[in-house]
Protein backbone atom coordinates (compact mmCIF):
# COMPACT_ATOMS: atom_id res chain seq x y z
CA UNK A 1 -6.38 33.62 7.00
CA UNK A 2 -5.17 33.95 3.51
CA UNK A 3 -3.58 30.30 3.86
CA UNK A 4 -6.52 28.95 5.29
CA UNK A 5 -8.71 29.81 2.49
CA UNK A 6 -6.31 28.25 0.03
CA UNK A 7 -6.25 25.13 2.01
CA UNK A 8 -9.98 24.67 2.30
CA UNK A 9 -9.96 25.49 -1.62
CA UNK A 10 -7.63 23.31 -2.42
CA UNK A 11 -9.05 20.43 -0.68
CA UNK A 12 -12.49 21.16 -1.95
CA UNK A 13 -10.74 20.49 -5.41
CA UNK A 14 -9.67 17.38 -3.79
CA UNK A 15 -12.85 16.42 -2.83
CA UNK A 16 -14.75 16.77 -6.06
CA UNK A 17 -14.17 13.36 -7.89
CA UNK A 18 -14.85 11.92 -4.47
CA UNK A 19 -18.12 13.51 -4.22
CA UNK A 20 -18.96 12.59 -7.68
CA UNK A 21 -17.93 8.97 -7.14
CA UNK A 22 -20.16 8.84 -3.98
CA UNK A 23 -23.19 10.75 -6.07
CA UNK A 24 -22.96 8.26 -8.99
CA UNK A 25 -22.95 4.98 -6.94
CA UNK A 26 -26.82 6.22 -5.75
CA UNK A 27 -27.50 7.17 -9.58
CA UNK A 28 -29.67 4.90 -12.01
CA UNK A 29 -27.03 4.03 -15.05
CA UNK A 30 -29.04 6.63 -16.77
CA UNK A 31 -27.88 9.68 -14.68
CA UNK A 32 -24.35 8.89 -13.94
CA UNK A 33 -22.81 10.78 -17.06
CA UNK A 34 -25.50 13.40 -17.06
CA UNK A 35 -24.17 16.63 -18.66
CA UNK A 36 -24.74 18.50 -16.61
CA UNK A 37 -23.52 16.65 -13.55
CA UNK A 38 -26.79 16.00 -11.27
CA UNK A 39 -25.35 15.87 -7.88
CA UNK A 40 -28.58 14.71 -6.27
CA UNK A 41 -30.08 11.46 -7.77
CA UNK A 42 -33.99 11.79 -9.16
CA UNK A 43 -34.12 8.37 -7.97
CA UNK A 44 -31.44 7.47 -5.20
CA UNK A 45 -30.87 3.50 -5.80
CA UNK A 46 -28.63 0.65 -4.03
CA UNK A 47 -29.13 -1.74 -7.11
CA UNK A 48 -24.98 -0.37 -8.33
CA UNK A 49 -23.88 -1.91 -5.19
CA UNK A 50 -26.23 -5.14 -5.51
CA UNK A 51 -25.08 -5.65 -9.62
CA UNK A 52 -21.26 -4.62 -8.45
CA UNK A 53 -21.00 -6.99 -5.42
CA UNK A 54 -22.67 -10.23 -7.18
CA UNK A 55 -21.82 -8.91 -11.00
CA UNK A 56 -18.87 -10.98 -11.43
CA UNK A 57 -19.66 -15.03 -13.13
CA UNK A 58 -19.16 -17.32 -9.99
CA UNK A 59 -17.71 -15.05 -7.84
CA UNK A 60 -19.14 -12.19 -5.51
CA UNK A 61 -17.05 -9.23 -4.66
CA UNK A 62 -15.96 -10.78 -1.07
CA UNK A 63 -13.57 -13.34 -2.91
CA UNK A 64 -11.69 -10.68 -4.09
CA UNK A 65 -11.37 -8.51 -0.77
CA UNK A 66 -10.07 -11.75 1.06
CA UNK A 67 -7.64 -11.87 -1.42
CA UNK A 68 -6.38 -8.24 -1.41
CA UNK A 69 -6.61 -8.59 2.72
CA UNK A 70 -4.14 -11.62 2.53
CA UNK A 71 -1.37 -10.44 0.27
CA UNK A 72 -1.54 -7.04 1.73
CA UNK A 73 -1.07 -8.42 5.08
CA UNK A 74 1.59 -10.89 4.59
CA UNK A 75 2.97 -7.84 2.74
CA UNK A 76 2.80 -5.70 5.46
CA UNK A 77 4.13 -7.92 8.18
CA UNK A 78 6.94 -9.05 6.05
CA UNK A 79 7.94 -5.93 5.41
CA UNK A 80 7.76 -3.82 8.83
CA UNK A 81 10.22 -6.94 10.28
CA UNK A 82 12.81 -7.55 7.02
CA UNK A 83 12.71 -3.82 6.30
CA UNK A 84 13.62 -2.89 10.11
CA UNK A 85 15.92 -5.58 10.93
CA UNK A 86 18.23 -4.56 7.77
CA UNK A 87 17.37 -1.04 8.62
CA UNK A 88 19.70 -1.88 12.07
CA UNK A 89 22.29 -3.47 10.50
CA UNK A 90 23.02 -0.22 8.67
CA UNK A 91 22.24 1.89 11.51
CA UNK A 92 23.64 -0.01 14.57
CA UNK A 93 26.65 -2.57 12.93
CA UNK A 94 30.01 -1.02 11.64
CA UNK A 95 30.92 -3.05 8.76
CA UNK A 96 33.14 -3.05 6.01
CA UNK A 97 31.67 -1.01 2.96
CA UNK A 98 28.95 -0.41 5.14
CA UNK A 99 28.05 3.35 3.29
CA UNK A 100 28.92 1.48 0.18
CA UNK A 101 26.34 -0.94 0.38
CA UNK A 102 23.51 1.60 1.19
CA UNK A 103 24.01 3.97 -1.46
CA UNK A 104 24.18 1.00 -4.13
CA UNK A 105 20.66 -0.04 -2.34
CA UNK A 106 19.32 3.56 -2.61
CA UNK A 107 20.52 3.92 -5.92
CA UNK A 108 18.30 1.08 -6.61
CA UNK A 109 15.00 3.39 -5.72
CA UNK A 110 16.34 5.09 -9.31
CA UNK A 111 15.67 1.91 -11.32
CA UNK A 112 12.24 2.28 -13.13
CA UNK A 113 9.68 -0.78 -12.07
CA UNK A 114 9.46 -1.67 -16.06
CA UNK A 115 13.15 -2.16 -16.15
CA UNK A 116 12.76 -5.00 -14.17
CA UNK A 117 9.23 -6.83 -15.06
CA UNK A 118 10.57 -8.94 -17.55
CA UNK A 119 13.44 -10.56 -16.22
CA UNK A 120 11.12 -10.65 -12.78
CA UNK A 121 8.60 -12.42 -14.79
CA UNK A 122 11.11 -14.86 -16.80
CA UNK A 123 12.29 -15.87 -13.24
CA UNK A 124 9.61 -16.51 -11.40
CA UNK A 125 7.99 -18.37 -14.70
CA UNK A 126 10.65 -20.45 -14.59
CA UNK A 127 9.98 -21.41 -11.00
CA UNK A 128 6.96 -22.00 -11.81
CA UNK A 129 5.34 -19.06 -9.74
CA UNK A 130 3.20 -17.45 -11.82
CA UNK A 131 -0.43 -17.79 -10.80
CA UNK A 132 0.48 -17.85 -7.32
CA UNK A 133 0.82 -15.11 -4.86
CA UNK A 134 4.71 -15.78 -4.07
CA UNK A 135 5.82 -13.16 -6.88
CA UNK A 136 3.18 -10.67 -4.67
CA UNK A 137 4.78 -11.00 -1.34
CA UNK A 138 8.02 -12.36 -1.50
CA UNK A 139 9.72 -9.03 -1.97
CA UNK A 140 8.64 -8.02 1.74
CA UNK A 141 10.49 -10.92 2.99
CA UNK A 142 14.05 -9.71 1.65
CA UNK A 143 13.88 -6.39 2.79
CA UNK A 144 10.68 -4.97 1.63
CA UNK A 145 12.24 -2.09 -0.41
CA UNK A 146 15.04 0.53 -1.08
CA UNK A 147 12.34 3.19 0.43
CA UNK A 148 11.17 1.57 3.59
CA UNK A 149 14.96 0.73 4.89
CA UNK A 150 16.10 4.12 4.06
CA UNK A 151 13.07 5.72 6.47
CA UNK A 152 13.88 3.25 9.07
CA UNK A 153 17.34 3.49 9.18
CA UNK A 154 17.10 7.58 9.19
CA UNK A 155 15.10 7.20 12.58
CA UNK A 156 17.20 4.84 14.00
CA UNK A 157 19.88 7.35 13.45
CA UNK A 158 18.36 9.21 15.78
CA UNK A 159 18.09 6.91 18.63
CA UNK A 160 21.02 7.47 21.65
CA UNK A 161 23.52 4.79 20.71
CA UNK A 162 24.41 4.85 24.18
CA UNK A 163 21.02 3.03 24.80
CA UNK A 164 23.16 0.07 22.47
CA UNK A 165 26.58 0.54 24.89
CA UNK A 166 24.23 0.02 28.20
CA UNK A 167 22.68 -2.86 26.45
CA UNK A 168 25.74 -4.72 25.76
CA UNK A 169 26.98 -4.20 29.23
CA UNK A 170 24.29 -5.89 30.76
CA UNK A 171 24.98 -8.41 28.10
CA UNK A 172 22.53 -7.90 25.62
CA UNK A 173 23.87 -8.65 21.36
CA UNK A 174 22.50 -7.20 18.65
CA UNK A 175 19.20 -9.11 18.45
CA UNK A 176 18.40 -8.61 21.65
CA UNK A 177 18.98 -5.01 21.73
CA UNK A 178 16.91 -4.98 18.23
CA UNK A 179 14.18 -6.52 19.53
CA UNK A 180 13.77 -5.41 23.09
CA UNK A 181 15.20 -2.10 22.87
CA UNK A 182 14.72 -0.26 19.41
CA UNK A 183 11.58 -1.63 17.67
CA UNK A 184 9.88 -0.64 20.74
CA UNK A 185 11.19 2.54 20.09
CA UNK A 186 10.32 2.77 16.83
CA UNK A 187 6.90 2.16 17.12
CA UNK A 188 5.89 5.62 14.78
CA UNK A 189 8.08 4.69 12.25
CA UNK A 190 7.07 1.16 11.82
CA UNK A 191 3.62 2.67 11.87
CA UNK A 192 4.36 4.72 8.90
CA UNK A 193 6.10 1.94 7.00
CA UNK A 194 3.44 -0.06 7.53
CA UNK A 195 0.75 2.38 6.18
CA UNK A 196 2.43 3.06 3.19
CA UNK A 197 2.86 -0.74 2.36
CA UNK A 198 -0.86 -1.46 3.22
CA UNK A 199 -2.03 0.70 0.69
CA UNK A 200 0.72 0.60 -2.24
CA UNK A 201 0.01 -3.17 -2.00
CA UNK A 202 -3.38 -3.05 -1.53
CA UNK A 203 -3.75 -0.59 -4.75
CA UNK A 204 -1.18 -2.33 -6.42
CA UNK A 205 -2.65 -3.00 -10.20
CA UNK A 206 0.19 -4.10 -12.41
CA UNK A 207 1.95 -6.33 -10.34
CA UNK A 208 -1.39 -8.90 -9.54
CA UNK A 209 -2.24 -8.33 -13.45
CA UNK A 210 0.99 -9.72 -14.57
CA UNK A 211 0.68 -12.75 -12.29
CA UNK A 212 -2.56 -14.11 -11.60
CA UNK A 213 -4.30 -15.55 -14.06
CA UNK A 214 -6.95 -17.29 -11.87
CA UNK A 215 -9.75 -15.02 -11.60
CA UNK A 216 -10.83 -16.41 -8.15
CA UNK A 217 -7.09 -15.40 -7.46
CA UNK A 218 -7.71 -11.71 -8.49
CA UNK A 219 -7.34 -8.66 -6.17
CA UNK A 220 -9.69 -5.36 -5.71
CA UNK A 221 -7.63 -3.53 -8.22
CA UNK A 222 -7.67 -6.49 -10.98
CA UNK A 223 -11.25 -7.64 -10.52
CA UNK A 224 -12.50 -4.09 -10.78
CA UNK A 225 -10.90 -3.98 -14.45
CA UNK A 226 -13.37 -7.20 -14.97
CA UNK A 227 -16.50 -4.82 -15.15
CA UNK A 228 -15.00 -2.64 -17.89
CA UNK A 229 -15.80 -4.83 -21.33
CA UNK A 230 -14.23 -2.70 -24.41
CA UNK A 231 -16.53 -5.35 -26.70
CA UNK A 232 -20.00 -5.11 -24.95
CA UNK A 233 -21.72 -3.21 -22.19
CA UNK A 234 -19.71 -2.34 -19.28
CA UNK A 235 -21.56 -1.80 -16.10
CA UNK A 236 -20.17 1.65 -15.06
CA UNK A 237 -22.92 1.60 -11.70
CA UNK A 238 -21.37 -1.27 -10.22
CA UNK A 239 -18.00 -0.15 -11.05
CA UNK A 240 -18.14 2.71 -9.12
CA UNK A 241 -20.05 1.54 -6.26
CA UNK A 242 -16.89 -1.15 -6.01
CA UNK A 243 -14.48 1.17 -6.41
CA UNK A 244 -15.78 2.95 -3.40
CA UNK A 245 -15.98 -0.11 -0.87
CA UNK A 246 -12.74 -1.05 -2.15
CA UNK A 247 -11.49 2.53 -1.13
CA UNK A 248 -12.76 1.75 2.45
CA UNK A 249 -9.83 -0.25 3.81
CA UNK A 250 -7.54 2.15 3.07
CA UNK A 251 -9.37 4.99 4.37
CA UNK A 252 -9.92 3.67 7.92
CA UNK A 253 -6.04 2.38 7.83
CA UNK A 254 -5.25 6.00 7.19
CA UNK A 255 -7.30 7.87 10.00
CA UNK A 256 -7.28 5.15 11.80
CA UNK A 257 -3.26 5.31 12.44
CA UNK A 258 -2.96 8.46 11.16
CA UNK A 259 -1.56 10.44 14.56
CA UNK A 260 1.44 7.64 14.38
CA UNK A 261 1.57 7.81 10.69
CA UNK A 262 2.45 11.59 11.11
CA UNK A 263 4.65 11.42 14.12
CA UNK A 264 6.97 8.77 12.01
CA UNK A 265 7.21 10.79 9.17
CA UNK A 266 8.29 13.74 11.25
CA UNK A 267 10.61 11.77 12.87
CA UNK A 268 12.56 9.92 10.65
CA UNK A 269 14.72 12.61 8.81
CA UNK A 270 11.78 13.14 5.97
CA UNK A 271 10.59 15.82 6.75
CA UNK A 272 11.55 19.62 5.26
């Protein structure tokens, strides 16, 4: 019982700057940093979300969903395929330095993202990628991270090789038996990876920043940064009332896949 009660404490403590975001989107600009908080508008009002959707010169907030949408998908899909497929070859293929190879990519999950921005930046400025979306996805195409392989590779661990030896006597080689025989069984796992690169991508901030310099190129996180003005007014209502829709893709991904999201992280060597 005790446990219970902390639970539903703690997640009341969660819940509060969710509830105030929610109050403050229906608030006048007036109300919304009312000391003390008024939870229940005088005046409950939809003009934040009117100003915040059409409040950006030239551009209403839908140009900058379709853009999160697109590099999160490609992001996604690139990464639930590169990150499994190398994910076999350390699981399923006995090669030389093979345990070698995957604690130097591991120890790569140590390296500190600013370590690398520059030289990422120098690179793909000299390719003359910058203000393009390449430097945003191309990363799930060559693996799609130290982290996702790692998970992957732990459940595939756990898979019977012998499913792999009565493959191969039937005739299958290893892309067939990747293909037909383990990604279907690793449906919760792929699941999981692919929730947790949905929404690190889609609330990715620095990395679009960096990069884009077309604003009809800008994502959620970017174009929300657009209504803060450190010169002028800043309109705080239709920040908010943004910030919320934007939060609504990731919070029907979540509960939406949540039962597999759970069963792959429980089953992929993560768990306590």
């Amino acid at each position: 019982m005790l446990v219970h009660l902390l639970l539903v404490a703690g997640a009341l403590v969660m819940l509060f700057p969710f509830a105030w975001l929610v109050s403050s989107t229906l608030k006048p600009m007036n109300e919304i940093f009312a000391v003390p908080i008024r939870w229940i508008p005088t005046t409950i009002t939809l003009e934040n979300y009117i100003s915040g959707w059409n409040g950006l010169p030239g551009y209403t907030f839908s140009t900058f969903f379709l853009n999160s949408l697109m590099v999160t998908g490609i992001v996604v899909v690139g990464t639930a395929f590169s990150s499994s497929f190398v994910a076999y070859g350390f699981s399923r293929i006995d090669f030389k330095f093979r345990n070698f190879l995957f604690l130097l990519l591991l120890s790569t999950m140590m390296i500190p993202g600013q370590v690398t921005m520059i030289p990422l930046y120098i690179l793909f400025a000299k390719w003359n990628l910058v203000d393009t979306y390449v430097p945003l996805t191309v990363g799930a195409f060559f693996g799609g991270g130290a982290f996702f392989i790692f998970m992957l590779r732990q459940f595939y661990d756990s898979i019977p090789k012998d499913l792999d030896d009565s493959a191969r006597i039937d005739g299958c080689g290893h892309f067939r038996i990747y293909w037909q025989i383990i990604l279907p069984l690793s449906k919760p796992a792929l699941f999981s990876a692919s929730v947790f690169a949905f929404i690190w991508t889609y609330n990715d901030f620095m990395t679009p920043l960096i990069y884009l310099n077309d604003v009809k190129k800008y994502t959620v996180p970017v174009a929300l940064r657009m209504f803060v003005d450190n010169a002028g007014k800043s309109n705080w209502g239709g920040l908010l009332a943004m910030s919320l829709v934007g939060m609504l893709p990731s919070i029907i991904i979540f509960f939406s896949a949540q039962r597999y999201f759970i069963e792959g992280i429980a089953t992929t060597g993560l768990k306590g």
